[in-house]
C-alpha atoms as a PDB file:
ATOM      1  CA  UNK A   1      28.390   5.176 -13.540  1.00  0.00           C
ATOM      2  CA  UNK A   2      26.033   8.384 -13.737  1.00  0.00           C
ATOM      3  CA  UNK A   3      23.941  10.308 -11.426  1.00  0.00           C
ATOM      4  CA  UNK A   4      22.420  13.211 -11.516  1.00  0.00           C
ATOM      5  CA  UNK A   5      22.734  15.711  -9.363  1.00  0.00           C
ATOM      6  CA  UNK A   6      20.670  18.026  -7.442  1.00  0.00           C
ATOM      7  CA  UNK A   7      20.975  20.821  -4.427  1.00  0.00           C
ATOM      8  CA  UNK A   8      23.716  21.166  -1.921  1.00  0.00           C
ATOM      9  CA  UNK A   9      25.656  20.138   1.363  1.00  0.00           C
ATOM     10  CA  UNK A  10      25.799  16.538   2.808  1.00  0.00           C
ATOM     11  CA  UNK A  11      25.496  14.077   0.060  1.00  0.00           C
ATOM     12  CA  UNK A  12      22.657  11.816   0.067  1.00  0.00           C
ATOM     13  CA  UNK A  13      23.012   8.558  -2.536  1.00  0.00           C
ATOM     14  CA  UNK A  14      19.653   7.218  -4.207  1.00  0.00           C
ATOM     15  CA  UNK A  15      19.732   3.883  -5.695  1.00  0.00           C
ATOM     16  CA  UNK A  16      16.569   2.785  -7.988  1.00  0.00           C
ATOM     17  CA  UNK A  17      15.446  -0.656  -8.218  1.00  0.00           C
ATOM     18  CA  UNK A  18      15.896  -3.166 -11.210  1.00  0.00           C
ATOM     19  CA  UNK A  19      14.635  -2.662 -14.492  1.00  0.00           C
ATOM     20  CA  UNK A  20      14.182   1.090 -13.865  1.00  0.00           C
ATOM     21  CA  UNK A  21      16.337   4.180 -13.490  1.00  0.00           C
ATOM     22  CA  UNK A  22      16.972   7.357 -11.357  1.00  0.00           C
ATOM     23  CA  UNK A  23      13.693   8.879 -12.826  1.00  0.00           C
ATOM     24  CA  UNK A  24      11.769   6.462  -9.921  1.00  0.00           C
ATOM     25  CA  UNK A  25      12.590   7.984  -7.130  1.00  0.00           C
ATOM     26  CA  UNK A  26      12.923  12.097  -8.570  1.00  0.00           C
ATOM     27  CA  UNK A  27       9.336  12.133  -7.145  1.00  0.00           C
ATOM     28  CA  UNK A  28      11.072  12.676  -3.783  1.00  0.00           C
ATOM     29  CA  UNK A  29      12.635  15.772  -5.033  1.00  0.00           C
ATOM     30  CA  UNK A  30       9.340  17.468  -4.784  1.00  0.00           C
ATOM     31  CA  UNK A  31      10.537  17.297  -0.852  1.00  0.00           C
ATOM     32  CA  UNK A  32      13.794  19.353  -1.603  1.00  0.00           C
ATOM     33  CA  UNK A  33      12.185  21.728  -3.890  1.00  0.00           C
ATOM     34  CA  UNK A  34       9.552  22.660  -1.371  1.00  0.00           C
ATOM     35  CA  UNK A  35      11.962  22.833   1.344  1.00  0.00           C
ATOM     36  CA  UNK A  36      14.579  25.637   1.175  1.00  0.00           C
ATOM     37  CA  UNK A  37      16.567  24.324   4.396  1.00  0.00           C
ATOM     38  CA  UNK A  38      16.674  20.525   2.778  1.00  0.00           C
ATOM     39  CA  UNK A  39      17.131  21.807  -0.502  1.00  0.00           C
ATOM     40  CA  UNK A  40      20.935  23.271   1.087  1.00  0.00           C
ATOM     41  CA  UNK A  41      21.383  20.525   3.475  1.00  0.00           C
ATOM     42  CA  UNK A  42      21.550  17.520   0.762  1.00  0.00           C
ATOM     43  CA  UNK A  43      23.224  17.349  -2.017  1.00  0.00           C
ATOM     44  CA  UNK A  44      21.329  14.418  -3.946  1.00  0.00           C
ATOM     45  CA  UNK A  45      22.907  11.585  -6.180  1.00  0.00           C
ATOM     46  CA  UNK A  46      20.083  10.202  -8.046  1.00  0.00           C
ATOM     47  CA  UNK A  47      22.384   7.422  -9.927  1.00  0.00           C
ATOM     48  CA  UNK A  48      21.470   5.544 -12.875  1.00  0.00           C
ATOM     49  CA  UNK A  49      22.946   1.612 -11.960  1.00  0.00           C
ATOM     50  CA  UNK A  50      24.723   0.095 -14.991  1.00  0.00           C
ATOM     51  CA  UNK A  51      22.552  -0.606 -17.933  1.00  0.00           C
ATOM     52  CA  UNK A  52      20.181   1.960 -17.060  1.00  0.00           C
ATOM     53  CA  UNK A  53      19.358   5.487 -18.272  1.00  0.00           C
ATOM     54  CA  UNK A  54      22.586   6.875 -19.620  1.00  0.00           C
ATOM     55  CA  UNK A  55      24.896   4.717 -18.305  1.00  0.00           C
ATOM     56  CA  UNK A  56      25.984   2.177 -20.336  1.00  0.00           C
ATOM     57  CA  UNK A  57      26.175  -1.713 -19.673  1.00  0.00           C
ATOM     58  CA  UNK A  58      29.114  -3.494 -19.286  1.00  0.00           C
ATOM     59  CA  UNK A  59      29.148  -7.326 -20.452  1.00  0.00           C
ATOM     60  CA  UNK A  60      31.424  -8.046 -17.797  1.00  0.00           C
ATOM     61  CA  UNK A  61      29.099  -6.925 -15.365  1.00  0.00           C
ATOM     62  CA  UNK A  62      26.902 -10.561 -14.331  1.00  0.00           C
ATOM     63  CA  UNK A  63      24.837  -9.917 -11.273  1.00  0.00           C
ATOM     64  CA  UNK A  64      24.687  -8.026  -7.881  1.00  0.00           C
ATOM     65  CA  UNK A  65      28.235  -8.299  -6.519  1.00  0.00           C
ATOM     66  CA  UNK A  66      29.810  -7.052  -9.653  1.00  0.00           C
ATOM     67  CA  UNK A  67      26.800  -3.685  -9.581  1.00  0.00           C
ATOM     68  CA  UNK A  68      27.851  -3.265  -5.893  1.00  0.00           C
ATOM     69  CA  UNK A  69      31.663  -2.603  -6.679  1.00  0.00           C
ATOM     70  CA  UNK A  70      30.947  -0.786  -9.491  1.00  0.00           C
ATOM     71  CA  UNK A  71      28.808   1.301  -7.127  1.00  0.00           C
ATOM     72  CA  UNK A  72      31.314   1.092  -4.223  1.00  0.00           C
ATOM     73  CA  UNK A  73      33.942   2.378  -6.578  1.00  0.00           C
ATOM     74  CA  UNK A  74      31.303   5.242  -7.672  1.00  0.00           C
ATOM     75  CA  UNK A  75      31.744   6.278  -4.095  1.00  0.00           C
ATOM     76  CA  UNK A  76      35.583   6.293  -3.773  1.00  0.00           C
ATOM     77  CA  UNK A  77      35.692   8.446  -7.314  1.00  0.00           C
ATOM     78  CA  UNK A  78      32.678  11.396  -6.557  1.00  0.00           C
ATOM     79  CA  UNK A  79      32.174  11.531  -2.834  1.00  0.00           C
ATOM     80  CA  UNK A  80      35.620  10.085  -1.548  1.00  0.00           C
ATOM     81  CA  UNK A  81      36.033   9.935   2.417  1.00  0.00           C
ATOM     82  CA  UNK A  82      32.990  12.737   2.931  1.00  0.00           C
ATOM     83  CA  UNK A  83      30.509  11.168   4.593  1.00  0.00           C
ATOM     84  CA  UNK A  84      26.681  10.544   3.290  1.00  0.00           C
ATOM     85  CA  UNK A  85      23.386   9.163   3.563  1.00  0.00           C
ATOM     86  CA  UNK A  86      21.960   6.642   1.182  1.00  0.00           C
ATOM     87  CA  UNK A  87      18.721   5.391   0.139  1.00  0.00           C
ATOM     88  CA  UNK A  88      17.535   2.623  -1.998  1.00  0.00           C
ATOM     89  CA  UNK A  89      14.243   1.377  -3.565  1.00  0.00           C
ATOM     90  CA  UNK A  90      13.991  -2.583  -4.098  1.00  0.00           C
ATOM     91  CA  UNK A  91      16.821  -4.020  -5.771  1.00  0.00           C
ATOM     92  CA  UNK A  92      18.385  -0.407  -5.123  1.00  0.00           C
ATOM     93  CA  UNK A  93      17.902  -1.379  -1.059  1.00  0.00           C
ATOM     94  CA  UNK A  94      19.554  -4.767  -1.004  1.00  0.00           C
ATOM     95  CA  UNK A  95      22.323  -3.340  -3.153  1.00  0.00           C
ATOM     96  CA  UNK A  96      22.202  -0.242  -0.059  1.00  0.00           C
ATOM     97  CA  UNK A  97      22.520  -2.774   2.113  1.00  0.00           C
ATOM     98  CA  UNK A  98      25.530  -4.101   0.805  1.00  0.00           C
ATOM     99  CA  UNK A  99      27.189  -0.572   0.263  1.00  0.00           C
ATOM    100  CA  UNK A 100      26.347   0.099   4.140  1.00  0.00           C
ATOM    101  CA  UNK A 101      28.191  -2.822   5.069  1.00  0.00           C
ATOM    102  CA  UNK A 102      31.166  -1.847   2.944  1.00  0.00           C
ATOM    103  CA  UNK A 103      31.243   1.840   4.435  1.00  0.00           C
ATOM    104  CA  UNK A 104      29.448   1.653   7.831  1.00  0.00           C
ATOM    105  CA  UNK A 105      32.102   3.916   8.619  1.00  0.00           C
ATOM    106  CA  UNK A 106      31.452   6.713   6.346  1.00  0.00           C
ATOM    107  CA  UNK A 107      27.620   6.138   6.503  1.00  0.00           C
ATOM    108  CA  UNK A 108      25.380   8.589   8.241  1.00  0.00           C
ATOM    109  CA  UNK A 109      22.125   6.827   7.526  1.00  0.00           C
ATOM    110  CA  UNK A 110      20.430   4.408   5.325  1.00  0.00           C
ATOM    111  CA  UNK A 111      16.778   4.826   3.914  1.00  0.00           C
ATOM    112  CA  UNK A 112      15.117   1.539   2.116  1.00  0.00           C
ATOM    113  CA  UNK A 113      11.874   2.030   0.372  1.00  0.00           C
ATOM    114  CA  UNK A 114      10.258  -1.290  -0.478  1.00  0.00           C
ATOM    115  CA  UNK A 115      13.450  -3.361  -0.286  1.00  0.00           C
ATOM    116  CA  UNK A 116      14.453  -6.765  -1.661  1.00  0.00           C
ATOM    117  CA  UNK A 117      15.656  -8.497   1.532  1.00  0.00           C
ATOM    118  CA  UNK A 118      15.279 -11.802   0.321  1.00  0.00           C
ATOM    119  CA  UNK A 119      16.728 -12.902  -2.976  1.00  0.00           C
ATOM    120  CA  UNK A 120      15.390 -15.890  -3.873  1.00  0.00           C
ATOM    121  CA  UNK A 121      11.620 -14.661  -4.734  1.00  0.00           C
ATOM    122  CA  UNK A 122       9.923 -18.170  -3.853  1.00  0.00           C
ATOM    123  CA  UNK A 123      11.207 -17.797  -0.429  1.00  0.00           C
ATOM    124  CA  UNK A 124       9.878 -14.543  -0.133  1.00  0.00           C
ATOM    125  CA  UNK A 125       6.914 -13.568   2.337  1.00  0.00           C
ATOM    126  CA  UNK A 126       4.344 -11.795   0.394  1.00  0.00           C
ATOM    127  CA  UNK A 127       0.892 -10.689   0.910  1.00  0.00           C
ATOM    128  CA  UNK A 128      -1.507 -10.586  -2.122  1.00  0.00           C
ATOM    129  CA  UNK A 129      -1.923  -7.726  -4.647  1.00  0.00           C
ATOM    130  CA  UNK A 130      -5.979  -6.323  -4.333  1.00  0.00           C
ATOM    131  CA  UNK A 131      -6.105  -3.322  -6.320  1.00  0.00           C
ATOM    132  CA  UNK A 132      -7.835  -0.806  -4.217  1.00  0.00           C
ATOM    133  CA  UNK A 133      -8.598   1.939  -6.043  1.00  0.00           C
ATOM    134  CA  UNK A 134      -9.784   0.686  -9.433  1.00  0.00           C
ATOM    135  CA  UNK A 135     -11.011   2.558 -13.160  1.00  0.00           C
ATOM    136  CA  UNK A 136     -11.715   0.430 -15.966  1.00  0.00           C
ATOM    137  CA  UNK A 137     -11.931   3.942 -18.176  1.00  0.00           C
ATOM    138  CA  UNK A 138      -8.448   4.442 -18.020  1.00  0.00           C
ATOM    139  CA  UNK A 139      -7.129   1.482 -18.234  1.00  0.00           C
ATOM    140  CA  UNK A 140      -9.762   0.593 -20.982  1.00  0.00           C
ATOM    141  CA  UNK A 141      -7.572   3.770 -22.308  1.00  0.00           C
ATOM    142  CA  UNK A 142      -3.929   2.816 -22.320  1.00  0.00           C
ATOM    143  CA  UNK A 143      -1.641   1.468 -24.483  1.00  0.00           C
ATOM    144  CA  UNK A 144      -1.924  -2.661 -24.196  1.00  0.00           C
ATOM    145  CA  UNK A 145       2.084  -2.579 -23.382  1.00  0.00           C
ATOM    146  CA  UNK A 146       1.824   0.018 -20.781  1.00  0.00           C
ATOM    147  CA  UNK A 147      -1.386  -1.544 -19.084  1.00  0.00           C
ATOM    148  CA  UNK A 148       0.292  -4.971 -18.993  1.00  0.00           C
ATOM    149  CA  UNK A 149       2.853  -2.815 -17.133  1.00  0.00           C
ATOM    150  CA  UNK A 150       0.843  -1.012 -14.689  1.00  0.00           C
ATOM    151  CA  UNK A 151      -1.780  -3.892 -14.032  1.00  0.00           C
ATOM    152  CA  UNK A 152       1.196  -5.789 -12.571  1.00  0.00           C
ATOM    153  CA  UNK A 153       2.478  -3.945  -9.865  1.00  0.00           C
ATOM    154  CA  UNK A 154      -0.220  -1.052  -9.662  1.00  0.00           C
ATOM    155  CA  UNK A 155      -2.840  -0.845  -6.142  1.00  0.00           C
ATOM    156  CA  UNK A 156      -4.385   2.127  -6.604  1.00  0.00           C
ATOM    157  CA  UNK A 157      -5.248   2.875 -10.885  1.00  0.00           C
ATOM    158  CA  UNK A 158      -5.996   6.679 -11.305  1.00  0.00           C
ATOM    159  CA  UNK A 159      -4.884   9.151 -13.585  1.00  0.00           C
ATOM    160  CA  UNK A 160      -2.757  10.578 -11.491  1.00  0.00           C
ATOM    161  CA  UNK A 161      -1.025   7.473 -10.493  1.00  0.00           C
ATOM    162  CA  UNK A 162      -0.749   6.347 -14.113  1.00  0.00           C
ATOM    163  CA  UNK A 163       0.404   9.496 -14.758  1.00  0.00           C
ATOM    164  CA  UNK A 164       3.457   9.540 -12.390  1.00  0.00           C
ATOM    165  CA  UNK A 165       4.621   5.403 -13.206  1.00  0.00           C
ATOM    166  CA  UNK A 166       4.764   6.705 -16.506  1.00  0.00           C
ATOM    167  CA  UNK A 167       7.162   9.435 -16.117  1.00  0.00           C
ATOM    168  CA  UNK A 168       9.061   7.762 -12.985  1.00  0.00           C
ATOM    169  CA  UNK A 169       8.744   3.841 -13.707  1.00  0.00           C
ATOM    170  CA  UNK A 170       7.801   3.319 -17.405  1.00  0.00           C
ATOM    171  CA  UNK A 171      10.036   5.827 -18.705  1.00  0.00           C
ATOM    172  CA  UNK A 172      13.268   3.589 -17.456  1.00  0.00           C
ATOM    173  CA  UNK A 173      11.612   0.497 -18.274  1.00  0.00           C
ATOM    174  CA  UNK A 174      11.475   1.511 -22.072  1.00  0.00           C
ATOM    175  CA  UNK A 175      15.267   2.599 -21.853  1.00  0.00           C
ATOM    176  CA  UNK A 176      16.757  -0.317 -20.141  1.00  0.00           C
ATOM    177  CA  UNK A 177      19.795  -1.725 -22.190  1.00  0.00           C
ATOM    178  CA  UNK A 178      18.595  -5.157 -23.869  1.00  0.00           C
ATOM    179  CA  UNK A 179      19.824  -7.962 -21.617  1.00  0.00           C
ATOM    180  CA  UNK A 180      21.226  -6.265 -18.362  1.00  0.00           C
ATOM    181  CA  UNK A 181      18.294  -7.615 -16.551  1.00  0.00           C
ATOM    182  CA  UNK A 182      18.706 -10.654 -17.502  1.00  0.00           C
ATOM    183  CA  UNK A 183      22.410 -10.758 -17.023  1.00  0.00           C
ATOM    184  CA  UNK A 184      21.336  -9.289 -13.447  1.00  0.00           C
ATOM    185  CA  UNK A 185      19.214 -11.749 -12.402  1.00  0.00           C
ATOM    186  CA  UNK A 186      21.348 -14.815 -13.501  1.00  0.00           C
ATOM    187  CA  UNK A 187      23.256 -13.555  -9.966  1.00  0.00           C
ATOM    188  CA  UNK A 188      20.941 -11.479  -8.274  1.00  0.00           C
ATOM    189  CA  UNK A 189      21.895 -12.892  -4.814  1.00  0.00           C
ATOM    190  CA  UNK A 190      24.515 -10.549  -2.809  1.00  0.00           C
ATOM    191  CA  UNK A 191      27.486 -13.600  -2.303  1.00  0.00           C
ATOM    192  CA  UNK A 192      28.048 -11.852   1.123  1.00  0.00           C
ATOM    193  CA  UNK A 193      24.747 -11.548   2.709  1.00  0.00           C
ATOM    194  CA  UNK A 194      24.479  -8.161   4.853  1.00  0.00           C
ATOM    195  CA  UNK A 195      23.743  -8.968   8.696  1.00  0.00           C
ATOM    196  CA  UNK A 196      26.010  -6.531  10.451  1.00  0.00           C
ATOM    197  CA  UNK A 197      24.097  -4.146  12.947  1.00  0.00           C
ATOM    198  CA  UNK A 198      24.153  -0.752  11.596  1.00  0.00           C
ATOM    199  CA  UNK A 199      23.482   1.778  14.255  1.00  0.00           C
ATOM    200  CA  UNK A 200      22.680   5.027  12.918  1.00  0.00           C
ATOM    201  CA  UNK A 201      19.051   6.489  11.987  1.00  0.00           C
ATOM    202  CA  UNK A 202      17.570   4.717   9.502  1.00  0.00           C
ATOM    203  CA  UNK A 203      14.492   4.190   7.587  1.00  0.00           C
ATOM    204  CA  UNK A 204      12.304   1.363   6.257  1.00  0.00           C
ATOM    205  CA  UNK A 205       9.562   2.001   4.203  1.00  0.00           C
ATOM    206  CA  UNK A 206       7.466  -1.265   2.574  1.00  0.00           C
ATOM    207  CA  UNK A 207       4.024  -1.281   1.189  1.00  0.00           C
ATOM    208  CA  UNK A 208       0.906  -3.699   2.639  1.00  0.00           C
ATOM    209  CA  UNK A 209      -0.053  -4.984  -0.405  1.00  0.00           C
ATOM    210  CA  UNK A 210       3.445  -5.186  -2.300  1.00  0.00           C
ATOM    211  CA  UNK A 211       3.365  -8.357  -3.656  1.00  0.00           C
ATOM    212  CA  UNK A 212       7.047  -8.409  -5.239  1.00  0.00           C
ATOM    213  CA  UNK A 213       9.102  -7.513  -1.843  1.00  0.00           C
ATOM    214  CA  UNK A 214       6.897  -7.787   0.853  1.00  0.00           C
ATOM    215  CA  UNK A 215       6.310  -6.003   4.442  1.00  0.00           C
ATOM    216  CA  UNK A 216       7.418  -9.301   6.489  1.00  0.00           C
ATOM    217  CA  UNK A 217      10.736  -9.805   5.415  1.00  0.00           C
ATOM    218  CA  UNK A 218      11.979  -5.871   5.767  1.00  0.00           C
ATOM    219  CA  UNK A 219      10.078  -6.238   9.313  1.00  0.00           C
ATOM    220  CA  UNK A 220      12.662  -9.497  10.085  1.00  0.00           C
ATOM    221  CA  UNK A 221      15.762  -6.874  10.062  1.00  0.00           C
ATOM    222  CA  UNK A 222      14.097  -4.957  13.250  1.00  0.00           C
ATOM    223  CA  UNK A 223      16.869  -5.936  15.282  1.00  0.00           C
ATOM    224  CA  UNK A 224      19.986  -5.113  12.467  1.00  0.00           C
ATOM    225  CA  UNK A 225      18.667  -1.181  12.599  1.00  0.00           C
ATOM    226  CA  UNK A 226      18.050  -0.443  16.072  1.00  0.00           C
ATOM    227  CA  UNK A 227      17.806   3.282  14.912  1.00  0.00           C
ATOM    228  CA  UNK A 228      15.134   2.494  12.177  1.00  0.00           C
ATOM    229  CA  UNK A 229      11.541   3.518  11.648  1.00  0.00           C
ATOM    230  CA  UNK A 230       9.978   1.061  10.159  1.00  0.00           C
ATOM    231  CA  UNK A 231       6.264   1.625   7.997  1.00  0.00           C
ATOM    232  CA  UNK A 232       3.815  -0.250   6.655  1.00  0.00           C
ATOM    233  CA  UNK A 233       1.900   1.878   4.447  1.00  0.00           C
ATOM    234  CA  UNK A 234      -1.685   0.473   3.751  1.00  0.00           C
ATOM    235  CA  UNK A 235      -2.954   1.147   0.251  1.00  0.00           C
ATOM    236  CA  UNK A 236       0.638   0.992  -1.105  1.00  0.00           C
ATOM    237  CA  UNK A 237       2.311  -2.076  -3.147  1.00  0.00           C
ATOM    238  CA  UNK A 238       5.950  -2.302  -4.884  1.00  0.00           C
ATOM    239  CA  UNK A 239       5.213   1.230  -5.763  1.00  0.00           C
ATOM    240  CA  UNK A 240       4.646   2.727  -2.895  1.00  0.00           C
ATOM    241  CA  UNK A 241       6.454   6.190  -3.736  1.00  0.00           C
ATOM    242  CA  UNK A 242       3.676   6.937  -5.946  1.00  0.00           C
ATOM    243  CA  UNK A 243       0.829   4.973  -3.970  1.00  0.00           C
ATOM    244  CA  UNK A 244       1.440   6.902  -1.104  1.00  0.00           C
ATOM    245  CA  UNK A 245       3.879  10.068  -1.626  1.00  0.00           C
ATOM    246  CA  UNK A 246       3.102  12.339   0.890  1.00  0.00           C
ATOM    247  CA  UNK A 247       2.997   9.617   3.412  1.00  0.00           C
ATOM    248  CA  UNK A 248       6.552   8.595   2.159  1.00  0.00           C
ATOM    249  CA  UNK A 249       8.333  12.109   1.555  1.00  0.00           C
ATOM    250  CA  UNK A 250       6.946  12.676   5.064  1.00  0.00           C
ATOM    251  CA  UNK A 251       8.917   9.732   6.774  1.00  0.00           C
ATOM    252  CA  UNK A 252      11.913  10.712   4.492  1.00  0.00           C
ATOM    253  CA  UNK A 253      11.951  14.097   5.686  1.00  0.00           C
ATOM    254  CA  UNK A 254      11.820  12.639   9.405  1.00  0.00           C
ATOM    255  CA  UNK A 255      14.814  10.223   8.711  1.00  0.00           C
ATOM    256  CA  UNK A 256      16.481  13.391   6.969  1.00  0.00           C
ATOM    257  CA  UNK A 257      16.272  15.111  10.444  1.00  0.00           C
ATOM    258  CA  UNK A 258      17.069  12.580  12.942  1.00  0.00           C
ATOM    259  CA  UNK A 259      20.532  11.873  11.077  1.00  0.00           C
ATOM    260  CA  UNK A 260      20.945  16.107  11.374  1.00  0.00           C
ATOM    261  CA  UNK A 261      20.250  15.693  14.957  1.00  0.00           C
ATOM    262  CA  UNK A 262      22.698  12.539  15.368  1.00  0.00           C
ATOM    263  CA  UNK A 263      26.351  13.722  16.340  1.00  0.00           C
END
């Protein structure tokens, strides 16, 4: 497994969803970068799962459980018994989940952006999908591939939106390794569901119109993460990194502190 690597100090693990790479959540760097005390106070992983970005798939690799261990033994090998923080985006958060309940021990928070709690997707709770912020021009402009692309997850269509999916979301998309997401999803369940309480500061972001994860189901973990802020950003779906960024940097940066504060 590969990750790049950014800054200094504590490390702080960032898991991307499926079907994407570490490029989806390098717009939080822009917090790090802007930040000289954060930027030496975390030392980021931004880790490309298996399949994804540079790191190659493995046919022996057939679902969640067998990503987890090979991110569990990522752990062991770069970070060994130092202890981090870790933060995951969709798939990326039920797989955090499952890491968290591995190393609970060793964990000094756990941030989950828009996170697949529940695995089966017709038992999810999901709001509808309005797009809020709307220009025919541009999409009138794009590539029929990458529209089909955006106009399925996207609430708010701008340039500037379009412009960061493209470098953060479409970019992995377009370098996933033929069949790993299919090979995922045969098995995307976790076979040991996490339900342990985890009592360090945490952070749960969702989106109010995220039609592939939900706000409802994230919310039904309140009691699991009694140290956890939990958001519901309006004007915000599955993306809601680039939907709303300040807003989510902004809650990062809080989580970042309360685990600094938190002996």
């Amino acid at each position: 497994m590969l990750a790049r690597r950014e800054g200094r100090g504590t490390p702080l693990l960032l898991i991307h969803g499926a079907g994407v790479d570490h490029r989806a959540l390098l717009p939080l760097e822009q917090l790090f970068t802007a930040d000289p005390h954060l930027d030496g106070t975390w030392e980021r992983w931004y880790v490309d799962l298996p399949g994804s970005g540079e790191n190659r798939w493995h046919p022996g690799i057939d679902g969640s459980d067998a990503v987890l261990d090979q991110l569990d033994g990522f752990v062991g090998a770069e970070l060994g018994d130092r202890r981090f923080a870790v933060l995951g985006n969709s798939w990326g958060g039920m797989l955090t989940r499952g890491l968290v309940e591995r190393r609970a021990a060793q964990v000094l928070g756990m941030g989950l952006l828009c996170p697949a709690v529940v695995a089966d997707r017709t038992r999810r709770d999901l709001p509808p999908r309005p797009v809020l912020v709307h220009d025919p021009d541009l999409l009138a402009g794009l590539d029929p591939g990458d529209r089909a692309e955006y106009e399925q997850v996207s609430v708010v269509q701008t340039a500037e939106n379009f412009a960061a999916f493209s470098e953060s979301v479409l970019a992995g998309v377009r370098g996933l390794h033929p069949g790993s997401l299919e090979a995922i999803e045969q098995n995307y369940a976790l076979t040991v569901e996490p339900r342990a309480v985890f009592a360090r500061p945490s952070l749960v972001v969702t989106g109010r119109q995220d039609d592939m994860t939900g706000y409802r189901d994230p919310l039904a973990q309140l009691e699991q993460y009694p140290r956890a802020t939990f958001a519901v950003l309006d004007t915000a779906g599955h993306n809601a990194l680039l939907d709303r960024p300040a807003a989510c940097r902004a809650l990062v940066a809080d989580w970042l502190e309360r685990i600094e504060l938190t002996p």
